[in-house]
Protein backbone atom coordinates (compact mmCIF):
# COMPACT_ATOMS: atom_id res chain seq x y z
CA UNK A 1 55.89 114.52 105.54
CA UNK A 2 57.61 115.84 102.70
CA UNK A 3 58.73 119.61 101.74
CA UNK A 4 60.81 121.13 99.17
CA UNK A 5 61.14 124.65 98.32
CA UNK A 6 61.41 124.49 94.71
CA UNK A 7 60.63 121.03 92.80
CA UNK A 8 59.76 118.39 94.36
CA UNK A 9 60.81 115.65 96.79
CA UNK A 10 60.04 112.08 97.62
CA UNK A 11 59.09 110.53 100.88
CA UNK A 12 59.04 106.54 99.42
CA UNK A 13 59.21 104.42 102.84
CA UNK A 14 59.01 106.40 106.36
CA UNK A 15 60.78 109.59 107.18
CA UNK A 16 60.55 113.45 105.94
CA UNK A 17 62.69 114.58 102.34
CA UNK A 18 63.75 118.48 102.31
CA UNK A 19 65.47 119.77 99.56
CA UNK A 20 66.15 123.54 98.85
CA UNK A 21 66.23 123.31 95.32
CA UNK A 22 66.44 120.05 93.33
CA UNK A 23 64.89 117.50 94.35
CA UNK A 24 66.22 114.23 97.00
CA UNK A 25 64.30 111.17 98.22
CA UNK A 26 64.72 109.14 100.89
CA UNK A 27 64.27 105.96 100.08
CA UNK A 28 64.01 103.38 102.30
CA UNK A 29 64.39 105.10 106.07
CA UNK A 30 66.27 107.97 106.84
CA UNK A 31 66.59 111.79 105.71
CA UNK A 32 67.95 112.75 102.86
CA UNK A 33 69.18 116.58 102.20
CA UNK A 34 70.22 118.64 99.54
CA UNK A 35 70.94 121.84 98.96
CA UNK A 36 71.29 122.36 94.97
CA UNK A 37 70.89 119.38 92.78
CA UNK A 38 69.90 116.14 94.27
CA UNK A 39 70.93 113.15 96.91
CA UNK A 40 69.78 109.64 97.49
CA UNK A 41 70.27 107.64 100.65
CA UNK A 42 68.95 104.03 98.74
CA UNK A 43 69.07 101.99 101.62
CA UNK A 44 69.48 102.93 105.40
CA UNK A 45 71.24 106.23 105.95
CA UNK A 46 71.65 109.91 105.12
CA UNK A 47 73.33 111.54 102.51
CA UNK A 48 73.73 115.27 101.85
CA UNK A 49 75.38 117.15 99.12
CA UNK A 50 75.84 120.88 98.54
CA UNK A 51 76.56 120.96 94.74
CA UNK A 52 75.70 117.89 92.99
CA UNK A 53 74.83 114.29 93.95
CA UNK A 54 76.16 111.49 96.47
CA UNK A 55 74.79 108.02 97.46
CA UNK A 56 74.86 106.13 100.17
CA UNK A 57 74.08 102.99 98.44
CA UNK A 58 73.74 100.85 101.25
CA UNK A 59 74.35 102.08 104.73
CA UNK A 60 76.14 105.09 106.15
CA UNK A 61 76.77 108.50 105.03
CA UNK A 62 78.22 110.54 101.96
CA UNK A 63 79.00 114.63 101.80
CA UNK A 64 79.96 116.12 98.77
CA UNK A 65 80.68 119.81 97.91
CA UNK A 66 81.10 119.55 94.62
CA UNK A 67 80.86 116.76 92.58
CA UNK A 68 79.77 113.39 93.58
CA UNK A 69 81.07 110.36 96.34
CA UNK A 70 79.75 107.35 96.49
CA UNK A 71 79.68 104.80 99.50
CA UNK A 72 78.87 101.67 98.37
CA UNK A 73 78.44 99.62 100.91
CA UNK A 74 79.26 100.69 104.89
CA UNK A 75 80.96 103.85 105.63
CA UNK A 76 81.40 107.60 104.53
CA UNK A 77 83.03 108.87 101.47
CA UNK A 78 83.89 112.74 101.54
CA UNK A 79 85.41 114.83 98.93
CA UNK A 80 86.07 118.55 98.05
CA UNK A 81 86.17 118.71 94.03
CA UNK A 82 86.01 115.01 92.26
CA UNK A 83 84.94 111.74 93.67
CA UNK A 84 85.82 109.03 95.76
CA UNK A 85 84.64 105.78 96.81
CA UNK A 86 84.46 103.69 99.65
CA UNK A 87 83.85 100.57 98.01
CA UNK A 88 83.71 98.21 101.09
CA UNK A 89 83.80 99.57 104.42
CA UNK A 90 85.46 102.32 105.54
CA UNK A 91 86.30 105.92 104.50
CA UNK A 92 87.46 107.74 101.50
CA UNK A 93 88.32 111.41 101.26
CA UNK A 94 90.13 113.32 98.81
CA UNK A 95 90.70 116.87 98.22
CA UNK A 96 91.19 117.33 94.65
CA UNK A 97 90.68 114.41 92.49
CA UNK A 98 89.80 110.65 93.66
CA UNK A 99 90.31 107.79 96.04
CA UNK A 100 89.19 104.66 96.16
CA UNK A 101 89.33 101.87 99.38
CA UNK A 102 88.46 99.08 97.81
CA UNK A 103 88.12 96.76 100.66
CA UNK A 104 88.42 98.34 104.18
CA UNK A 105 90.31 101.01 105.38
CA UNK A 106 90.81 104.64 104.69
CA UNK A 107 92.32 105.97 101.47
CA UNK A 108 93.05 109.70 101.71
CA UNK A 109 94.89 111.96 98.77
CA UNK A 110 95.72 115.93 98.51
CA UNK A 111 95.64 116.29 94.68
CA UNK A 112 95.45 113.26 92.77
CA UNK A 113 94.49 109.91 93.71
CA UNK A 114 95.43 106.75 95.97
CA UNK A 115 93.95 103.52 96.16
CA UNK A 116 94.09 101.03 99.57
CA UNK A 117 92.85 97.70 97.74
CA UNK A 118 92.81 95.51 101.00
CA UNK A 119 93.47 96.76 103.94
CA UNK A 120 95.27 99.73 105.33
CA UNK A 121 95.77 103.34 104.56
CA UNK A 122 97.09 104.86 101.72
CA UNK A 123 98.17 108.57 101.52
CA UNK A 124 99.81 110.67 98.45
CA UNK A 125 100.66 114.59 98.37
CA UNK A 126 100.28 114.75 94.36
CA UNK A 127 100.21 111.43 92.52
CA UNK A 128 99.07 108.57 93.75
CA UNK A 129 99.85 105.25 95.84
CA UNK A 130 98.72 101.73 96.35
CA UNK A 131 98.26 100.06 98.74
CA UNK A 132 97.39 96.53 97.97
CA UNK A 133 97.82 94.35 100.36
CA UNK A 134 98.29 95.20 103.79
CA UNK A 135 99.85 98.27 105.42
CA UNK A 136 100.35 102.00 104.22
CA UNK A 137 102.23 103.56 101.29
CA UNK A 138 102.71 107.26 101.76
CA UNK A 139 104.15 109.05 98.92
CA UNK A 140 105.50 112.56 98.72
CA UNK A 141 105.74 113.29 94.55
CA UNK A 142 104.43 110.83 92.17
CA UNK A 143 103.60 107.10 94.08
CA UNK A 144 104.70 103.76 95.91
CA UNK A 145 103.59 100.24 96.11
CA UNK A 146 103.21 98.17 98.83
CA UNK A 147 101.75 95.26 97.51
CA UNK A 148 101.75 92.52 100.26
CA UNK A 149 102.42 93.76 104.00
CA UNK A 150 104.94 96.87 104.61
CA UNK A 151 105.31 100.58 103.94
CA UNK A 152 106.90 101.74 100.87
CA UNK A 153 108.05 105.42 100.93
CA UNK A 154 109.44 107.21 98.01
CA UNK A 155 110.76 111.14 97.43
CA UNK A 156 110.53 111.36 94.07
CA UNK A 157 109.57 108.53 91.65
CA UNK A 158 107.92 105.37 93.22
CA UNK A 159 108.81 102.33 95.07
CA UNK A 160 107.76 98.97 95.15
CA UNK A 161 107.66 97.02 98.13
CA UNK A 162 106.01 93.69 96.58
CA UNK A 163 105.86 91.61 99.26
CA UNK A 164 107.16 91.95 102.82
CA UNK A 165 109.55 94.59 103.69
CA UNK A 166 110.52 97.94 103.69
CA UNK A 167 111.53 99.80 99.99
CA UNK A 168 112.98 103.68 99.64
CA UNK A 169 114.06 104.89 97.03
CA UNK A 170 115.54 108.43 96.82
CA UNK A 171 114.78 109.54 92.48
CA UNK A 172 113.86 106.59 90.96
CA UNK A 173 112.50 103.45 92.16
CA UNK A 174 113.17 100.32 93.43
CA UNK A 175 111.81 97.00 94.23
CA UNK A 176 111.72 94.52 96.76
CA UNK A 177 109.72 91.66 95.43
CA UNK A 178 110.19 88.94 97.74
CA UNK A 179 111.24 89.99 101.62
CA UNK A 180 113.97 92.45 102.52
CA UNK A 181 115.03 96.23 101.43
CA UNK A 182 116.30 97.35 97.90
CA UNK A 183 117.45 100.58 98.09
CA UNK A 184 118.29 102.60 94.64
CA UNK A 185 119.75 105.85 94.11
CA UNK A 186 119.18 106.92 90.75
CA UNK A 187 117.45 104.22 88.87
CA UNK A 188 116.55 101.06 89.50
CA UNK A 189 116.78 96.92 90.76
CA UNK A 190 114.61 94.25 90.45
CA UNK A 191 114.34 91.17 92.43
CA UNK A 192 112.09 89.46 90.68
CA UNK A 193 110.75 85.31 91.49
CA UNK A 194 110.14 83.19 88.98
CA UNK A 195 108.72 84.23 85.51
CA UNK A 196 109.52 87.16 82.70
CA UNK A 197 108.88 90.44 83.01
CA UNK A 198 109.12 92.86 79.57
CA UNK A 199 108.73 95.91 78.73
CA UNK A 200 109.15 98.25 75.48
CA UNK A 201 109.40 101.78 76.79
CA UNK A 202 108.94 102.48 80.68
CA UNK A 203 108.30 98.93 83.18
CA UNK A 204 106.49 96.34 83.87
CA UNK A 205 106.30 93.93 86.71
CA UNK A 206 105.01 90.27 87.51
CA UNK A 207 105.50 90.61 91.47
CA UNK A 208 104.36 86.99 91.91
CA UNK A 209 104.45 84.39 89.18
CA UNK A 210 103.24 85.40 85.70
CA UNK A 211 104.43 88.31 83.14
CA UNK A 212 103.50 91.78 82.58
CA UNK A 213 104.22 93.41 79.85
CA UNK A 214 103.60 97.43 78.70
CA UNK A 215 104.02 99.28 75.30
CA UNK A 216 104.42 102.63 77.05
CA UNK A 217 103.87 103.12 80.65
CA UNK A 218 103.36 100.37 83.01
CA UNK A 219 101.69 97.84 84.61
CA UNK A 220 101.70 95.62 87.49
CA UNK A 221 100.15 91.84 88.09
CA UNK A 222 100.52 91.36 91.47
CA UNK A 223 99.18 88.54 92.11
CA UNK A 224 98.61 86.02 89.30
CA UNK A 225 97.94 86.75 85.85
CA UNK A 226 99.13 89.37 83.38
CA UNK A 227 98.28 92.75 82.72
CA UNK A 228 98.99 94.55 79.67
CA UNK A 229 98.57 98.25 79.23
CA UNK A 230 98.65 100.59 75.87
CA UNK A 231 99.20 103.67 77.11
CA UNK A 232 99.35 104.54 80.61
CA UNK A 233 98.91 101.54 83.39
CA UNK A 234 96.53 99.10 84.75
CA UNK A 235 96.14 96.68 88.02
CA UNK A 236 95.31 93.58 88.47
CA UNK A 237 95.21 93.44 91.88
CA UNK A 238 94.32 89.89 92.58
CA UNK A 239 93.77 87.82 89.56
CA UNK A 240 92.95 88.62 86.12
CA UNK A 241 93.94 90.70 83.41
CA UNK A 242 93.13 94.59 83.27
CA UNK A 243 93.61 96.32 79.53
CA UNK A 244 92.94 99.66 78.73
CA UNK A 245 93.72 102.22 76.22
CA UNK A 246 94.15 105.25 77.02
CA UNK A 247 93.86 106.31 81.02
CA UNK A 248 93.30 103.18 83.33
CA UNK A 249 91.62 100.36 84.61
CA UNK A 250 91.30 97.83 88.12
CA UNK A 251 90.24 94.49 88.45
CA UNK A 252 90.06 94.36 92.02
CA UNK A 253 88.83 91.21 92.33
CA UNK A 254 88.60 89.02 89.53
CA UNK A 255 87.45 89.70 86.20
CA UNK A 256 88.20 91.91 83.56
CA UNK A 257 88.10 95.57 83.48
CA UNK A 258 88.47 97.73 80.46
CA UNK A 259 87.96 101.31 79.08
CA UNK A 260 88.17 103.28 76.45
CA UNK A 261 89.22 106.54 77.43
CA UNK A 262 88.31 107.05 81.22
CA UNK A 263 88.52 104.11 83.59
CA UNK A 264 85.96 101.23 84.93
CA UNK A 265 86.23 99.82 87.64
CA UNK A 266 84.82 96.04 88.59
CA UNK A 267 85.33 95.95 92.59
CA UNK A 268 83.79 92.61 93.11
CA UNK A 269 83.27 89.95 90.22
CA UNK A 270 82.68 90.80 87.03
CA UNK A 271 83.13 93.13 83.95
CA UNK A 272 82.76 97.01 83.27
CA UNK A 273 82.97 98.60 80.47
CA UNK A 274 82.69 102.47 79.56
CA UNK A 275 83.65 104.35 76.68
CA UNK A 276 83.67 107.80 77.45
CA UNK A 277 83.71 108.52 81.58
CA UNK A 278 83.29 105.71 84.04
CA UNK A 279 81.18 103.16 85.47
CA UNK A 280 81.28 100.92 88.19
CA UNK A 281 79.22 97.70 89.08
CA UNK A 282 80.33 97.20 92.38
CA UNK A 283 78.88 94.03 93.21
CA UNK A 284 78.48 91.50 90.50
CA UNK A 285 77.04 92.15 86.98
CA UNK A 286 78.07 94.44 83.89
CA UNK A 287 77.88 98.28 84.04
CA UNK A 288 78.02 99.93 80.32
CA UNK A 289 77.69 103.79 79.56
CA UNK A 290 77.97 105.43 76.53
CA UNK A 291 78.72 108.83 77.58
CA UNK A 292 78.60 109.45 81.34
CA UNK A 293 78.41 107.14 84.17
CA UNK A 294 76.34 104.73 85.06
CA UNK A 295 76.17 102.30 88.67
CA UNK A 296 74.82 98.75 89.00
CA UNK A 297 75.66 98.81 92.74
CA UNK A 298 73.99 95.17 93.30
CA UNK A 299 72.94 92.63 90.55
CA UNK A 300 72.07 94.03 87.45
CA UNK A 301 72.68 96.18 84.70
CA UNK A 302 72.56 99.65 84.04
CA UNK A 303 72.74 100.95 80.66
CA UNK A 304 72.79 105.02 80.08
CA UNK A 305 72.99 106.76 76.70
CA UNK A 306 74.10 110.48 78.18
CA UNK A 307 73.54 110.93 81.68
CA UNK A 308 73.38 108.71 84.20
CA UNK A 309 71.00 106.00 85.84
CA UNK A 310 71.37 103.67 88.97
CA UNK A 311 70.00 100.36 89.74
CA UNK A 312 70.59 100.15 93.04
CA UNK A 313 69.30 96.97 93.71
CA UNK A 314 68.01 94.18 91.39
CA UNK A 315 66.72 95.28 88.24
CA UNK A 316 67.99 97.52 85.02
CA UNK A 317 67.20 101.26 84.71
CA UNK A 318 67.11 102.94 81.41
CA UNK A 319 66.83 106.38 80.53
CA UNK A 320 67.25 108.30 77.11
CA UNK A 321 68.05 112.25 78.29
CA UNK A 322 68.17 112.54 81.92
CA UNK A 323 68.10 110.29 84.50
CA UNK A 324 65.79 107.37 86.46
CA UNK A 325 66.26 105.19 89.57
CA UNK A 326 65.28 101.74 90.22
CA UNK A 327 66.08 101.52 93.76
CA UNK A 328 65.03 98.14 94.91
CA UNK A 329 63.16 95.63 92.19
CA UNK A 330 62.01 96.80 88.98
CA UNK A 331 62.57 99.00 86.15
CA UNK A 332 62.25 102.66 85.58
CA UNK A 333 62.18 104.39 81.67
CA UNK A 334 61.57 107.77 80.32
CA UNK A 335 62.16 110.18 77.28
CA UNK A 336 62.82 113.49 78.39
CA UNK A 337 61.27 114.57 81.69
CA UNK A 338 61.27 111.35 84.44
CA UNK A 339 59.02 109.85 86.57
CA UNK A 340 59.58 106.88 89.24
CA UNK A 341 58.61 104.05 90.07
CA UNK A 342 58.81 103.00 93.90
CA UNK A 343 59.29 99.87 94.84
């Protein structure tokens, strides 16, 4: 059975969608709710939203009150205002802006954002923190690194604890790139391990072998390759190179990443590209939007001219105005209004 009070609603495989004004459809076997615009539970589980629109691409649950989460492949993702994702496993919440946990375990931020690449939790009161290894990176102003195994903590600036132990730093930052403590008052050290690191205005570092350079801000390689950045900073958190122009961009894995104004993010293999906002392929092919966002969260591409569309499965979804859904195999278009195709 299916009910809705105002539009319409959806009931594509086996259980009951309810939506109070929008529209939501439940996909493949559980309930999907909404109270104001829309949410789609694609695979297994439910997702609700109050404002605007969350997915539960694959298994468990995502809440949103405002804006839009996105758990792409096991767990929950909640957030208050902006976004987060759980791009792996486990949970992402953030109050204000984003947080990503890119491969298990929670990622949590007040105001801005915080990203726990691998494993454990990362936590920032304004700006942001990395986690990229291992363990957890708390920091109390702007952020910290901990890009192998233990806890960076910084006041004010950032610290960088590359690859074992423990850095602090009380205004600027410091660096520990190999195993034991640096410890900085006012500026800075660097112990760096084998290759060049440059930069022109702010920093750069190579924590393991190759260089890094910046023209403005920074960015970090910290694992293999380089990264360069124009403006502000990019990651490459395991392999390849991340360039961006203006805000940011993460390779999590190992291809390229790069944006134009916003940020893209590639969690798994290969290439995003946006040029306005954002848009992610999670899994393995290439994402491109023109002006929103637009989510390839399996194999193929999505492609968007001013909203949004999701391919949540296989095939490509195009749309011209709004907005269409190819949820498992094949392909979905329309001008202005939208229709669906089921699988």
């Amino acid at each position: 059975m299916t009910r809705c009070t105002r539009p319409h609603s959806y009931y594509k495989n086996q259980y009951m969608t309810r939506c109070t004004r929008h529209h939501s459809y439940y996909k493949n076997q559980y309930t999907t709710r909404c109270t104001r615009h829309h949410s789609y539970c694609n695979n297994q589980y439910i997702t609700r939203c109050t404002r605007h629109h969350s997915y539960c691409n694959n298994q468990y649950i995502t809440r949103c009150t405002r804006h839009h989460s996105y758990c792409n492949n096991q767990y929950i993702t909640r957030y208050t205002r902006h976004h987060s994702y759980c791009n792996n496993q486990y949970i992402t919440r953030c109050t204000r802006h984003h947080s990503y946990c890119n491969n298990q375990y929670i990622t949590r931020c007040t105001r801005h954002h915080s990203y726990c690449n691998n494993q454990y939790i990362t936590r920032c009161t304004r700006h942001h923190s990395y986690c990229n290894n291992q363990h957890i990176t708390r920091c109390t102003r702007h952020h910290s690194y901990c890009n192998n195994q233990y806890i960076t903590r910084c006041t004010r600036h950032h610290s960088y604890c590359n690859n074992q132990h423990i850095t602090r730093c009380t205004r600027h930052h410091s660096y520990c790139n190999n195993q034991y403590i640096t410890r900085c008052t006012r500026h800075h050290s660097y112990y760096k391990n084998q290759y060049t690191t440059r930069c022109t205005r702010h920093h750069s570092y190579c924590n393991n072998q190759y260089i890094t350079r910046c023209t403005r801000h920074h960015s970090y390689c910290n694992n293999q390759y380089i990264t360069r950045c124009t403006r502000h900073h990019s990651y490459c958190n395991n392999q390849y190179i991340t360039r961006y122009t203006r805000h940011h961009s993460y390779c999590n894995n190992q291809y390229i990443t790069r944006c134009t104004r916003h940020h893209s993010y590639c969690n798994n293999q290969y290439i995003t590209r946006c040029t306005r906002h954002h848009s992610y392929c999670n899994n393995q092919y290439i994402t491109r939007c023109t002006r929103h966002h637009s989510y390839c969260n399996n194999q193929y591409i999505t492609r968007c001219t001013r909203h949004h569309s999701y391919c949540n499965n296989q095939y490509i979804t195009r749309y011209t105005r709004h907005h269409s859904y190819c949820n498992n195999q094949y392909m979905t278009r329309y001008t202005k209004q939208h229709r669906y195709s089921g699988p």
